[in-house]
C-alpha atoms as a PDB file:
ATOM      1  CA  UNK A   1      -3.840  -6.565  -8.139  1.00  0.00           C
ATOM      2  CA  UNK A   2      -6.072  -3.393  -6.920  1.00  0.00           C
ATOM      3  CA  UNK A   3      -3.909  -0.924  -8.355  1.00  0.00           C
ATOM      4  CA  UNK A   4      -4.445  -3.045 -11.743  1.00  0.00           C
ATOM      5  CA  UNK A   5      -8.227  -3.180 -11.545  1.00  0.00           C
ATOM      6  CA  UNK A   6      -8.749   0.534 -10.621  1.00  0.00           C
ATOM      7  CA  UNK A   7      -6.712   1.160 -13.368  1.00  0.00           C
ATOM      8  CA  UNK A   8      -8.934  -1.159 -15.869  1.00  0.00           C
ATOM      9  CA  UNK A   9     -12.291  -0.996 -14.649  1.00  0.00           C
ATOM     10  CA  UNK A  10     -12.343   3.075 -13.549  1.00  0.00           C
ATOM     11  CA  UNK A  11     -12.341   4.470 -16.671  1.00  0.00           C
ATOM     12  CA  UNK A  12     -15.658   2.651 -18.229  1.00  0.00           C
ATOM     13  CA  UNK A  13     -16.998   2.767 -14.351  1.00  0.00           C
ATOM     14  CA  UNK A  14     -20.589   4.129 -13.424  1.00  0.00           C
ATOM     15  CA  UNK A  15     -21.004   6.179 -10.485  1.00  0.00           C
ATOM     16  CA  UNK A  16     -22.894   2.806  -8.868  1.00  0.00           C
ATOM     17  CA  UNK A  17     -19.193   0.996 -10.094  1.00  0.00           C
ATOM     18  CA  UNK A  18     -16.932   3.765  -8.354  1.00  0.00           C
ATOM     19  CA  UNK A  19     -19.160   3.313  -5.166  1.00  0.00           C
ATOM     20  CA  UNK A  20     -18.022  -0.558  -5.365  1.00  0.00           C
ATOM     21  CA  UNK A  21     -14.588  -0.096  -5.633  1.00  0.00           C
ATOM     22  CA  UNK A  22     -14.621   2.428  -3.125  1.00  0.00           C
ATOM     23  CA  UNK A  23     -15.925  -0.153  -0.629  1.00  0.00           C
ATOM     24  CA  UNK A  24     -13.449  -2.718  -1.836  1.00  0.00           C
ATOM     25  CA  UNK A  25     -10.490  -0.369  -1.488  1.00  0.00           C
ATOM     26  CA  UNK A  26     -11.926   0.338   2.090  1.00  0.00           C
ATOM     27  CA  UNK A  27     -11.699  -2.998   2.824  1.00  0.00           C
ATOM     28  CA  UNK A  28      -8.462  -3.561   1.001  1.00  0.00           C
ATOM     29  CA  UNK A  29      -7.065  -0.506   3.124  1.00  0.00           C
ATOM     30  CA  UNK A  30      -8.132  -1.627   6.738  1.00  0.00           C
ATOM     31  CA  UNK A  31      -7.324  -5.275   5.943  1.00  0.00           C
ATOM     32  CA  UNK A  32      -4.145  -5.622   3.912  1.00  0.00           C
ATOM     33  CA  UNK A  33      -2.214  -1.989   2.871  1.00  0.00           C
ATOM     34  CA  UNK A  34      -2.699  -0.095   6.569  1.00  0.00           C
ATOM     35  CA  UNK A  35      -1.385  -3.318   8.143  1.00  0.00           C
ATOM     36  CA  UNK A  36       1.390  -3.302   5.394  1.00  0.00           C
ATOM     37  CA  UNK A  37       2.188   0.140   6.488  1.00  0.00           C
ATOM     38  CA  UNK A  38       3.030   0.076   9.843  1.00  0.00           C
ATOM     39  CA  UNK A  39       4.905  -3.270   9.188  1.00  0.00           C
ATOM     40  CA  UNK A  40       7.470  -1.323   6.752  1.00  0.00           C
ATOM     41  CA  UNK A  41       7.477   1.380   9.145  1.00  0.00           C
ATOM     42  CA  UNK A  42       7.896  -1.013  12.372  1.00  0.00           C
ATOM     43  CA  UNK A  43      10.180  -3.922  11.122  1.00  0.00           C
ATOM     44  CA  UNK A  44      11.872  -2.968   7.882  1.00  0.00           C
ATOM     45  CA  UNK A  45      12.518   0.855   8.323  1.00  0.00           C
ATOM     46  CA  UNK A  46      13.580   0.191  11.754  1.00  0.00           C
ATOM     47  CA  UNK A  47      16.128  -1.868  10.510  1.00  0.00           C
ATOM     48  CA  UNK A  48      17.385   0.444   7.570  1.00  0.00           C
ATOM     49  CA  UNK A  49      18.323   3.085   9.672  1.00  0.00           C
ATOM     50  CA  UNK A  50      20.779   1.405  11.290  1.00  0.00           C
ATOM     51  CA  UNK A  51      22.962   1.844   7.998  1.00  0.00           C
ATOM     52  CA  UNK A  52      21.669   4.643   6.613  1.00  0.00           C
ATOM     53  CA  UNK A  53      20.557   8.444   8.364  1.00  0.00           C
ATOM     54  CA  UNK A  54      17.468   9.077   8.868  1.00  0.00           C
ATOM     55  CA  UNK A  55      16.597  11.521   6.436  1.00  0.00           C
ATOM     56  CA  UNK A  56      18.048   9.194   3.821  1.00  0.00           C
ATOM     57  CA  UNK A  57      16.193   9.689   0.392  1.00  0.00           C
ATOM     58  CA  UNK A  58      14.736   6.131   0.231  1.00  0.00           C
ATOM     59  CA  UNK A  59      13.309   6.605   3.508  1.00  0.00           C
ATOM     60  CA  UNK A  60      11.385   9.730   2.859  1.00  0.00           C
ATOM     61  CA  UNK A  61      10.431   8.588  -0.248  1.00  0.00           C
ATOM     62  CA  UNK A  62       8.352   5.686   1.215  1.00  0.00           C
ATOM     63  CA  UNK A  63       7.180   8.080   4.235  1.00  0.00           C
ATOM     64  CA  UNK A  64       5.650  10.369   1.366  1.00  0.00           C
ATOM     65  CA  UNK A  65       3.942   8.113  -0.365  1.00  0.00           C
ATOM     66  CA  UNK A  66       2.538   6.395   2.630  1.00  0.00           C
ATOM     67  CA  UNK A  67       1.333   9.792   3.091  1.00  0.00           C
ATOM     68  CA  UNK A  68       0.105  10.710  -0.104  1.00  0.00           C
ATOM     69  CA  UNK A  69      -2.418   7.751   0.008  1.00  0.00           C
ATOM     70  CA  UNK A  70      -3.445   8.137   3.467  1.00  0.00           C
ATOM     71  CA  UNK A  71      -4.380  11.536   1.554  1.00  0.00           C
ATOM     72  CA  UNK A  72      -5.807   9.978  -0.820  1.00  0.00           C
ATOM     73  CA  UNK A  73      -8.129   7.809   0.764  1.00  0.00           C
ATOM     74  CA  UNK A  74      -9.195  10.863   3.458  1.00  0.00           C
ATOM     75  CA  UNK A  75      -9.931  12.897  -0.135  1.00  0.00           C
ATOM     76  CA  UNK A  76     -12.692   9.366  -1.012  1.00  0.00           C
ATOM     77  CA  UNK A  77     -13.765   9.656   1.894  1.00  0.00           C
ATOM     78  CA  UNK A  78     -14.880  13.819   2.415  1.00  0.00           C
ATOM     79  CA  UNK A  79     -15.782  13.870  -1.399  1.00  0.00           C
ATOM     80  CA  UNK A  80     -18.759  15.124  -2.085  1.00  0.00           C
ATOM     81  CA  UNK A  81     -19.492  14.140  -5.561  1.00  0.00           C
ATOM     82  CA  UNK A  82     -19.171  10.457  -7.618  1.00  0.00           C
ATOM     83  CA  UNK A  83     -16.607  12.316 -10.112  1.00  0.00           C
ATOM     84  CA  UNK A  84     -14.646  13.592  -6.794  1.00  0.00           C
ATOM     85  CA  UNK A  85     -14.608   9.959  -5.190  1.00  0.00           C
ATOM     86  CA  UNK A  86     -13.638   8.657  -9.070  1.00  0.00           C
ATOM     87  CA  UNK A  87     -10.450  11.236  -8.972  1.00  0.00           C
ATOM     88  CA  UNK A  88      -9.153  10.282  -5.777  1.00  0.00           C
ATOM     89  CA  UNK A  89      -9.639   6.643  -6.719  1.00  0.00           C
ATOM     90  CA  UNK A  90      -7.743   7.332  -9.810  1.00  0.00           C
ATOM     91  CA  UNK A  91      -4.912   8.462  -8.139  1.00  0.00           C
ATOM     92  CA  UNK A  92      -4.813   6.141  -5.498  1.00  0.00           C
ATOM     93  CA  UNK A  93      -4.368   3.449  -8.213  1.00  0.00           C
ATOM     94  CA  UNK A  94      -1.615   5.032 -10.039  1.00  0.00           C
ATOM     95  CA  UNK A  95       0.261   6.022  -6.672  1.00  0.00           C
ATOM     96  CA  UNK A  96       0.007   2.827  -5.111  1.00  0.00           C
ATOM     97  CA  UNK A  97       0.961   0.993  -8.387  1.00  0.00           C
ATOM     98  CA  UNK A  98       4.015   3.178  -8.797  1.00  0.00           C
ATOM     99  CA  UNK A  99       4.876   2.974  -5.076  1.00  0.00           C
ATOM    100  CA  UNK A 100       4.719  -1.138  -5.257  1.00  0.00           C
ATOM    101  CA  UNK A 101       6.996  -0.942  -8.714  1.00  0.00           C
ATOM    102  CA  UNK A 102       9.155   1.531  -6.717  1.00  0.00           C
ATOM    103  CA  UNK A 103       9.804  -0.891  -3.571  1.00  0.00           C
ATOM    104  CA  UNK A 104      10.261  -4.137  -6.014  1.00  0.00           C
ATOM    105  CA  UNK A 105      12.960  -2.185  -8.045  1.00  0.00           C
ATOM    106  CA  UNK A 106      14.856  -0.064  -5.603  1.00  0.00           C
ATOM    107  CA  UNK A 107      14.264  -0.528  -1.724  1.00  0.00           C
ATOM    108  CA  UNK A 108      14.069  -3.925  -1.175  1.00  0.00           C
ATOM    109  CA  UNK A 109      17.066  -4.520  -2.924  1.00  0.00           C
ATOM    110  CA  UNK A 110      19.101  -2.194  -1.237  1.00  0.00           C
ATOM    111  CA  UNK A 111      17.699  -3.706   1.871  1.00  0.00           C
ATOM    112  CA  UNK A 112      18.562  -6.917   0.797  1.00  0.00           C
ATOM    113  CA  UNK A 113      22.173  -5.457   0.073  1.00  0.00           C
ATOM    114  CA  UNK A 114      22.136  -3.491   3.308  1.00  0.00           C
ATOM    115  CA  UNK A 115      21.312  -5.613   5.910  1.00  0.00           C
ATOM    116  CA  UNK A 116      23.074  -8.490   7.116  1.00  0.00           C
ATOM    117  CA  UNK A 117      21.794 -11.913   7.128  1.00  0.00           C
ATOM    118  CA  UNK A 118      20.615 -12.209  10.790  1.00  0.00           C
ATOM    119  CA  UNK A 119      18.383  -8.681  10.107  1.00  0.00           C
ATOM    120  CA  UNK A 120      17.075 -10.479   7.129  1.00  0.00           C
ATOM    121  CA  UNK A 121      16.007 -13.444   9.039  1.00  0.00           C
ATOM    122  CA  UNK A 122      14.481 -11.300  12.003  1.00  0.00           C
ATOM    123  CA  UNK A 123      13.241  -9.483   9.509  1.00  0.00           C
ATOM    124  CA  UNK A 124      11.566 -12.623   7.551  1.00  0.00           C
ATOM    125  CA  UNK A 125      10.271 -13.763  11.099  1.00  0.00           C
ATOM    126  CA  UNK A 126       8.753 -10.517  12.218  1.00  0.00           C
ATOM    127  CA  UNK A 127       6.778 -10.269   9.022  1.00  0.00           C
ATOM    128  CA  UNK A 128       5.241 -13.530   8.907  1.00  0.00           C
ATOM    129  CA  UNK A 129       4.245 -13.310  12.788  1.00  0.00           C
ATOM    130  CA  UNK A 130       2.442  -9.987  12.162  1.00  0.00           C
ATOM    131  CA  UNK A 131       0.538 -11.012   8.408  1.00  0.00           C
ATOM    132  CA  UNK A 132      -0.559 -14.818   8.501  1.00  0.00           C
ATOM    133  CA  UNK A 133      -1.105 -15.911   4.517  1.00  0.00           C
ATOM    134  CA  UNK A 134      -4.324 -14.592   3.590  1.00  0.00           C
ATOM    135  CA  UNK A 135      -7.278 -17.102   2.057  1.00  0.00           C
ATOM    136  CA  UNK A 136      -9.028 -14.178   0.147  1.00  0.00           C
ATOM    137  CA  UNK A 137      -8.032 -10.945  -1.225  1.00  0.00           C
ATOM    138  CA  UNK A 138      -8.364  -8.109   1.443  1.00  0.00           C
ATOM    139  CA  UNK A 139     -10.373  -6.327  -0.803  1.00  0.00           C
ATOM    140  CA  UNK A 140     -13.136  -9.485  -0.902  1.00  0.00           C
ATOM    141  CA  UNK A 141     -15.689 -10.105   1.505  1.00  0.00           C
ATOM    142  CA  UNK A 142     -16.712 -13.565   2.925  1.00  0.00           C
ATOM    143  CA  UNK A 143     -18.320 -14.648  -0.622  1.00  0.00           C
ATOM    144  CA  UNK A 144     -15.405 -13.687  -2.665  1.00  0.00           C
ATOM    145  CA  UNK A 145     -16.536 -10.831  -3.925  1.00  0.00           C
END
C-alpha cells in the first residue's frame, strides 16, 4: 500500500507533501519493513539455505534490494534539498514495489516448493511470534493518519 501511494501522490506532491510522506515512510520503516527485514533474513533465509548455496541468485537478489533501500532511505535522510528527499522517495517506491511483486512471484514459491512441510510450519510459527497482526498501518500514527 506505501509503494502505491508514493507512487500516486509524489508526482502532484508539494515540498510540505514530500515532508509528510517522508515521516510516514519513517514510521512505516521502523515499524513494519525493518522488522520485515530481519524476519526474511532470520527465519525464511535461514531456512533456504539449507537447499540451496549460499550465493544462490534468489538469495542475493533479496540481500540487494534490502540494501538498496536501506540506501535509499540513508539518501532521505542526508538530502539536503525537498527535490533530493522527493528522488529518493521516488525510488524507494518503485524498488520496494518491484521487490514485493518480485517475492509474491518468484521466492516464496520456490520456498513453498523447497521446503518441507515441518520448515513451513516452523516457519508459519516463527513469523507470527515475531509480527502480532497490526490494528493500523505502520505508516499511521495513533489517529490514523
Amino acid at each position: 500500500m506505501f509503494a502505491r501511494r508514493v507512487e500516486r501522490e509524489l508526482p502532484a506532491a508539494s515540498d510540505d507533501d514530500v515532508e509528510h510522506l517522508y515521516s510516514q515512510l519513517l514510521r512505516f520503516w521502523s515499524g513494519g519493513l525493518l522488522p520485515h527485514f530481519h524476519t526474511e533474513s532470520e527465519c525464511l533465509l535461514a531456512r533456504l539455505i539449507r537447499h540451496r548455496p549460499l550465493y544462490d541468485p534468489q538469495i542475493e537478489r533479496l540481500h540487494t534490494e534490502h540494501l538498496t533501500m536501506y540506501g535509499l532511505v540513508a539518501r532521505m535522510q542526508d538530502a539536503a534539498s525537498p527535490g533530493e528527499r522527493r528522488e529518493a522517495l521516488r525510488e524507494f517506491g518503485v524498488t520496494l514495489h518491484d521487490h514485493i511483486r518480485w517475492e509474491e512471484r518468484e521466492l516464496f514459491e520456490a520456498a513453498q516448493a523447497e521446503l518441507t512441510d515441518g520448515e513451513l510450519d516452523a516457519l508459519g510459527d516463527e513469523i507470527a511470534g515475531r509480527h502480532p497482526k497490526l490494528t493500523s498501518a505502520p505508516w499511521e500514527d495513533a489517529s490514523g493518519v
